[in-house]
Protein backbone atom coordinates (compact mmCIF):
# COMPACT_ATOMS: atom_id res chain seq x y z
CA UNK A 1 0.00 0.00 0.00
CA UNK A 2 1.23 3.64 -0.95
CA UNK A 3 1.22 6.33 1.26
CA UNK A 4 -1.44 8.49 -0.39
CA UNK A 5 -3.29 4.65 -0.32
CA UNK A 6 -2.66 5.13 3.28
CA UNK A 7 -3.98 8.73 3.15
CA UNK A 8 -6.79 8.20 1.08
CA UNK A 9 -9.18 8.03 4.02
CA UNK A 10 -8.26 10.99 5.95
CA UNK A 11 -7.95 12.68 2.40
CA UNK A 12 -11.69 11.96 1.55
CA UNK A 13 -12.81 13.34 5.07
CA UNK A 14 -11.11 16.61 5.12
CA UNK A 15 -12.60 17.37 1.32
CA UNK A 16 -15.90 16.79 2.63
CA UNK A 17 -15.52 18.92 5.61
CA UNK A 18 -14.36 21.58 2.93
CA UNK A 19 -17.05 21.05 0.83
CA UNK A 20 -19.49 21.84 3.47
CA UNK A 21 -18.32 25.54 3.50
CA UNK A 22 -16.94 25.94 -0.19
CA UNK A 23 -19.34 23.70 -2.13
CA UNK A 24 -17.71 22.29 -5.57
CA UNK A 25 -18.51 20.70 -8.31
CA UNK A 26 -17.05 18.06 -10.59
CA UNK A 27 -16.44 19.61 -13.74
CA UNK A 28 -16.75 16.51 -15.49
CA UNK A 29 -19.69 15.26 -14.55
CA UNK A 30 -21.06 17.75 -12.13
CA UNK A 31 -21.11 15.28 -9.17
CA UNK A 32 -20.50 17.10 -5.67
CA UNK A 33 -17.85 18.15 -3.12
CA UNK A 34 -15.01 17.20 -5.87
CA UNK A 35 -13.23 19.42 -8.38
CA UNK A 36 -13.03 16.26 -10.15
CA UNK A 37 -14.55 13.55 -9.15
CA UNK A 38 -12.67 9.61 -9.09
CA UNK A 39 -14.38 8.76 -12.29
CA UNK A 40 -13.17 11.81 -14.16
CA UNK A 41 -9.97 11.76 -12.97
CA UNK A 42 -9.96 7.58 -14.60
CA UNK A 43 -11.40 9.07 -17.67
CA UNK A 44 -8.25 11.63 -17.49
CA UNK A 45 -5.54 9.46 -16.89
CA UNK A 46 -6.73 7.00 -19.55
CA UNK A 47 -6.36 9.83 -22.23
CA UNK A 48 -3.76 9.26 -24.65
CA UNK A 49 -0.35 11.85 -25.26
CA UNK A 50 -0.26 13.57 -28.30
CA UNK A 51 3.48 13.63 -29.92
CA UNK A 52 3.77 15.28 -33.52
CA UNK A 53 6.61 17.82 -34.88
CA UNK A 54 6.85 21.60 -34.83
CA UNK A 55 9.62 23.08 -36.91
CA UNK A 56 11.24 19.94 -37.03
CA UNK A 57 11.04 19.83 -33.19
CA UNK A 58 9.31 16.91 -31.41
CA UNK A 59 6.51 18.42 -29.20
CA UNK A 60 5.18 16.17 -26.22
CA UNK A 61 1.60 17.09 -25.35
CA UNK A 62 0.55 15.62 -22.47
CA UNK A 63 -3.46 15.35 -23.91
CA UNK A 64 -5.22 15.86 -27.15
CA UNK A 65 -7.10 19.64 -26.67
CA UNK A 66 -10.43 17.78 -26.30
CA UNK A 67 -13.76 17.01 -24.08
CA UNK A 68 -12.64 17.20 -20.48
CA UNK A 69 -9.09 18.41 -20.77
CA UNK A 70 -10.52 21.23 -22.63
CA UNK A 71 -12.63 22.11 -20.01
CA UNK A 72 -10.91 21.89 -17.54
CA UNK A 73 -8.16 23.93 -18.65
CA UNK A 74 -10.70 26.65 -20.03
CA UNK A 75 -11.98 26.84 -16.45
CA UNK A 76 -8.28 26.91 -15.12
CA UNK A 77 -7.48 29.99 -17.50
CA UNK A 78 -10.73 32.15 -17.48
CA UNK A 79 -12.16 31.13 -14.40
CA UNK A 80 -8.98 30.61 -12.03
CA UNK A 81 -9.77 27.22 -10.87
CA UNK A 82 -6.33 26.47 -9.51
CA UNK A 83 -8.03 23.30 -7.87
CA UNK A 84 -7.68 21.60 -11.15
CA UNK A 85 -4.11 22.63 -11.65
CA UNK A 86 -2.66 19.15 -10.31
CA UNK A 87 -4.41 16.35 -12.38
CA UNK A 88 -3.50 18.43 -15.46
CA UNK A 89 0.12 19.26 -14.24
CA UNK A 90 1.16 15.85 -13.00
CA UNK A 91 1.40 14.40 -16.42
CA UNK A 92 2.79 17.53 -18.27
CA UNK A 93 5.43 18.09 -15.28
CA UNK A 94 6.22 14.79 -15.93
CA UNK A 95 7.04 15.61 -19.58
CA UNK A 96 8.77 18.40 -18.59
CA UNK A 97 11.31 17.09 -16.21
CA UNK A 98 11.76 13.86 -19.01
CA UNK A 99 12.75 16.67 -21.40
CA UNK A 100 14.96 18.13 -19.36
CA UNK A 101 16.81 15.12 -18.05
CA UNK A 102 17.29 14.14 -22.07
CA UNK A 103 18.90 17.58 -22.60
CA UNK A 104 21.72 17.16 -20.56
CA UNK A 105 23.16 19.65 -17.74
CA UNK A 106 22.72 23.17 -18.32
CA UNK A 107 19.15 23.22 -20.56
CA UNK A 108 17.54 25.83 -20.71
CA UNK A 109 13.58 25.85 -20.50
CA UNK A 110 11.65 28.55 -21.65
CA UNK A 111 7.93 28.97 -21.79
CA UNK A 112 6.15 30.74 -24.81
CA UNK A 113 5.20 34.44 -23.61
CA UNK A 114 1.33 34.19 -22.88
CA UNK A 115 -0.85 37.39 -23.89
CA UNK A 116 -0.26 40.77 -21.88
CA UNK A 117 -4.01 40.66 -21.27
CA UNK A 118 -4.37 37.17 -20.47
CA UNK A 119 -1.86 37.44 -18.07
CA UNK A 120 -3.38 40.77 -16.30
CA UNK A 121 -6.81 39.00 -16.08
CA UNK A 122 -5.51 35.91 -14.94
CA UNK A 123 -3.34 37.09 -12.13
CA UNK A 124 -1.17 33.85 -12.49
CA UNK A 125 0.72 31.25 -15.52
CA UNK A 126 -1.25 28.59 -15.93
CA UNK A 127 1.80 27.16 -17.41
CA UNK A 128 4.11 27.93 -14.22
CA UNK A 129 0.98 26.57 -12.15
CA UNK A 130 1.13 23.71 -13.89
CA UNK A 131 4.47 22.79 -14.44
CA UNK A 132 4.89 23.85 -10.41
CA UNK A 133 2.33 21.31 -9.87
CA UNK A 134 3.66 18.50 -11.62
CA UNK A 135 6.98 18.76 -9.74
CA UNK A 136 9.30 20.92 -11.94
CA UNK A 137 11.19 23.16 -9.22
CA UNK A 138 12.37 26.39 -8.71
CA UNK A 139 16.24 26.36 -9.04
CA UNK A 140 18.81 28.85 -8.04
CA UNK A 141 20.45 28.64 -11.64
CA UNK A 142 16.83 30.79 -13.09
CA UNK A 143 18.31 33.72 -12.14
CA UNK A 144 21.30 33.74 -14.58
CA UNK A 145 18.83 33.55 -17.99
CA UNK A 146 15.45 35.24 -15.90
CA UNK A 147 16.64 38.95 -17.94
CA UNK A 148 16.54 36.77 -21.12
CA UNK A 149 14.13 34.25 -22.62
CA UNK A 150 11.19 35.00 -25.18
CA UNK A 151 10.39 38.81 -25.37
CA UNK A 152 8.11 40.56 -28.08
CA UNK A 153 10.62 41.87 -30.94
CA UNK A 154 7.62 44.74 -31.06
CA UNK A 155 7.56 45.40 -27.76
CA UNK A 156 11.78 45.66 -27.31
CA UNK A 157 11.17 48.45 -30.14
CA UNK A 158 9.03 49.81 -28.34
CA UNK A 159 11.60 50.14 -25.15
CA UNK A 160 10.83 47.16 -23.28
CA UNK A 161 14.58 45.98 -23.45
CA UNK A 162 16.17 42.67 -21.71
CA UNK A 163 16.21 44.79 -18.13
CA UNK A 164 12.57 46.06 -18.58
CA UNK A 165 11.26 44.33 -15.51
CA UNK A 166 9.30 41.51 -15.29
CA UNK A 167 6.39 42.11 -18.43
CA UNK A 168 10.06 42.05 -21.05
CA UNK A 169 9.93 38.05 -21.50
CA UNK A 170 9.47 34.87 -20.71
CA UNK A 171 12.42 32.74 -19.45
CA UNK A 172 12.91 29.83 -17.28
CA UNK A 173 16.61 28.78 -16.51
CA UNK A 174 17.62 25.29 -15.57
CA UNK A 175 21.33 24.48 -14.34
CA UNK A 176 22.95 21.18 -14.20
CA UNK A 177 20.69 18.30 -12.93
CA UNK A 178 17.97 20.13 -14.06
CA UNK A 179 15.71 17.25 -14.96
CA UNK A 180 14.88 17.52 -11.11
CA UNK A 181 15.36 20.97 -10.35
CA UNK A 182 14.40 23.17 -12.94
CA UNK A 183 13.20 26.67 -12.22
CA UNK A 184 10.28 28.47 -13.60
CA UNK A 185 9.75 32.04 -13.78
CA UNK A 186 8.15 34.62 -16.62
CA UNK A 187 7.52 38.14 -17.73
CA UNK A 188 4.46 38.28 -19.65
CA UNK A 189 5.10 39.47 -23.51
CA UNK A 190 1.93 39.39 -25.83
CA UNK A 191 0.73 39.00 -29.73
CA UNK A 192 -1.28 42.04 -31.05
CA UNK A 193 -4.73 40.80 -30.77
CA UNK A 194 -6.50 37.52 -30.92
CA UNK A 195 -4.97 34.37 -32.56
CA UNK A 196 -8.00 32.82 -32.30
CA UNK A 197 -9.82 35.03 -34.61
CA UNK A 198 -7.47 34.78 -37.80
CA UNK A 199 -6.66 31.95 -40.22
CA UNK A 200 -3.76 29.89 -40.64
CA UNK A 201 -2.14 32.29 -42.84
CA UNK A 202 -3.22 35.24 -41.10
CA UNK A 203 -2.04 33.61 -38.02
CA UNK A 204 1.80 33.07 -39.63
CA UNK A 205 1.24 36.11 -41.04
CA UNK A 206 1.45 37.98 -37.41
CA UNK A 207 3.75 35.96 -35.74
CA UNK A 208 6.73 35.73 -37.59
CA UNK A 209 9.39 38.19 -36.37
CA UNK A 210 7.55 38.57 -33.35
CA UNK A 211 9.57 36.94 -31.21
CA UNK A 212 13.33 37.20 -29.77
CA UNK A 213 15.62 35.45 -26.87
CA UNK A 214 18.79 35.68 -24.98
CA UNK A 215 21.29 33.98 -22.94
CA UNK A 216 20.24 30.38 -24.81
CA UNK A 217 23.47 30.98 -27.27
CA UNK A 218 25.70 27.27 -26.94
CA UNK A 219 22.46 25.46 -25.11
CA UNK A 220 20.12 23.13 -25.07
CA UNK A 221 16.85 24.73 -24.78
CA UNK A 222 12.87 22.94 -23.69
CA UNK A 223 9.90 25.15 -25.20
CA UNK A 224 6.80 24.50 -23.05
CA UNK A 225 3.24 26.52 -23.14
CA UNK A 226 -0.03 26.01 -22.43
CA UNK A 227 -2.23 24.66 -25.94
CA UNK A 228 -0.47 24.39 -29.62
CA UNK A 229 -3.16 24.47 -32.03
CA UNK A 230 -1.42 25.18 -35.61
CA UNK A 231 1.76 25.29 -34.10
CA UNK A 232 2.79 28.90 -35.44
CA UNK A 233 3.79 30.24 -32.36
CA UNK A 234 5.48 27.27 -31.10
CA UNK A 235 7.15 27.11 -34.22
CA UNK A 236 8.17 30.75 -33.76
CA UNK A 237 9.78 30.43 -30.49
CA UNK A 238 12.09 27.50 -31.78
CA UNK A 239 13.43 29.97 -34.60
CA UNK A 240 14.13 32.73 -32.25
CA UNK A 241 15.99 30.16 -30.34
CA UNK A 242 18.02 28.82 -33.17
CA UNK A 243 18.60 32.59 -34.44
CA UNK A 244 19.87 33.13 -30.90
CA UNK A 245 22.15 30.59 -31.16
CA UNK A 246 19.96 27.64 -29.08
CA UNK A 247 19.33 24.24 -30.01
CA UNK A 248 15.81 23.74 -29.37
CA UNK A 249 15.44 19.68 -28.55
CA UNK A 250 12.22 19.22 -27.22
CA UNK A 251 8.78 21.10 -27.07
CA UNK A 252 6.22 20.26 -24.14
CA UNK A 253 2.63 21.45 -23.91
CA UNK A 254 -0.17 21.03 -22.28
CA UNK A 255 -2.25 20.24 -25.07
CA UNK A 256 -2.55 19.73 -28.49
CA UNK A 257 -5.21 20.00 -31.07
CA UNK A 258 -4.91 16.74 -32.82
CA UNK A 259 -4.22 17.14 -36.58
């Protein structure tokens, strides 16, 4: 028997105490006093990964962008529901940390800049939340890339340079060993409205260029966010790398829209 196995019991008794003063739903199936309910949670680990390449670059998903992982990470990111953070993280953290430990000492991982306004509504990363929760640590090493990673090429024109503050980039730094002790920590850069509203071409259209990074040049480099639909801005990020003188060798998300 395991120790949460052990656990279990005294687990089960404090959520419902909880849920008798913050009543919850499952967001699967609606049953109550769970933020996901046993049966869901089956249903969620039984979902397939999603591998397929990006720029040449083999991208890890940790679910297809579907039925309840869609939900539940539209509820995470408009609706803050941080209680679902862990059965979505566990399994992209895990990806994460494998990616890592296949880089070698001294990868870098750097997270896809999120949208400005996302961000502000949002008051957190889902992706940091995520990757937190599936056991990818803070390291001491993030603070020697933190001024660099993924920053707006717009927005640096615009004066938001490498020592900006925290909205010039996104950058996660991992030293060596960092398949179990990566760090994570972002500035929030953003696209110029929507992606969701503009076609494929449209969508390549407004992100190429868009994008820049720094302190990756000699390194191996992970590329993690949140959902890759047509892969644009994934793809994107891995060419800023590479013009920064990176070697992207993994991407990890979240999800994936299955093509």
């Amino acid at each position: 028997m395991t120790k949460r196995d052990r656990l279990r019991p005294w687990l089960d008794a404090a959520v419902a105490v909880l849920g008798l003063f913050l009543p919850v739903d499952c967001v699967g199936c609606g049953r109550p006093d769970r933020a996901l309910c046993a049966a869901c949670r089956h249903a969620l680990d039984a979902m397939p990964r999603r591998v397929r390449l990006v720029a040449g670059v083999r991208l890890d998903a940790a679910f297809e962008y579907t039925g309840l992982v869609r939900t539940m990470l539209l509820e995470l990111k408009l609706r803050g529901r941080v209680d679902l953070a862990r059965p979505l993280g566990a399994r992209f953290g895990g990806l994460v940390r494998a990616a890592l430990a296949d880089a070698g000492p001294g990868a870098v991982l750097l997270r896809v800049p999120p949208s400005r306004q996302g961000a502000r509504r949002r008051g957190f990363d889902p992706v940091v939340l995520l990757a937190a929760r599936g056991g990818v640590r803070r390291s001491r090493a993030m603070s020697r890339v933190r001024a660099g990673g993924l920053a707006r090429a717009r927005e640096r024109r615009r004066g938001a340079g490498a020592g900006a503050g925290a909205g010039d980039g996104v950058g996660v730094g991992a030293g060596a060993g960092a398949g179990a002790g990566a760090g994570v920590g972002f500035g929030a850069g953003a696209l110029h409205g929507g992606q969701k509203e503009r076609s494929a071409v449209e969508r390549v259209a407004a992100t190429v260029g868009t994008l820049s990074v720094t302190g990756v040049a000699g390194r191996a480099v992970v590329v993690v966010d949140d959902v890759v639909t047509t892969g644009v801005t994934m793809a994107e990020a891995v060419r800023a790398v590479r013009a920064a003188g990176g070697r992207v060798v993994r991407c990890v998300a979240v999800a994936s829209v299955d093509d």
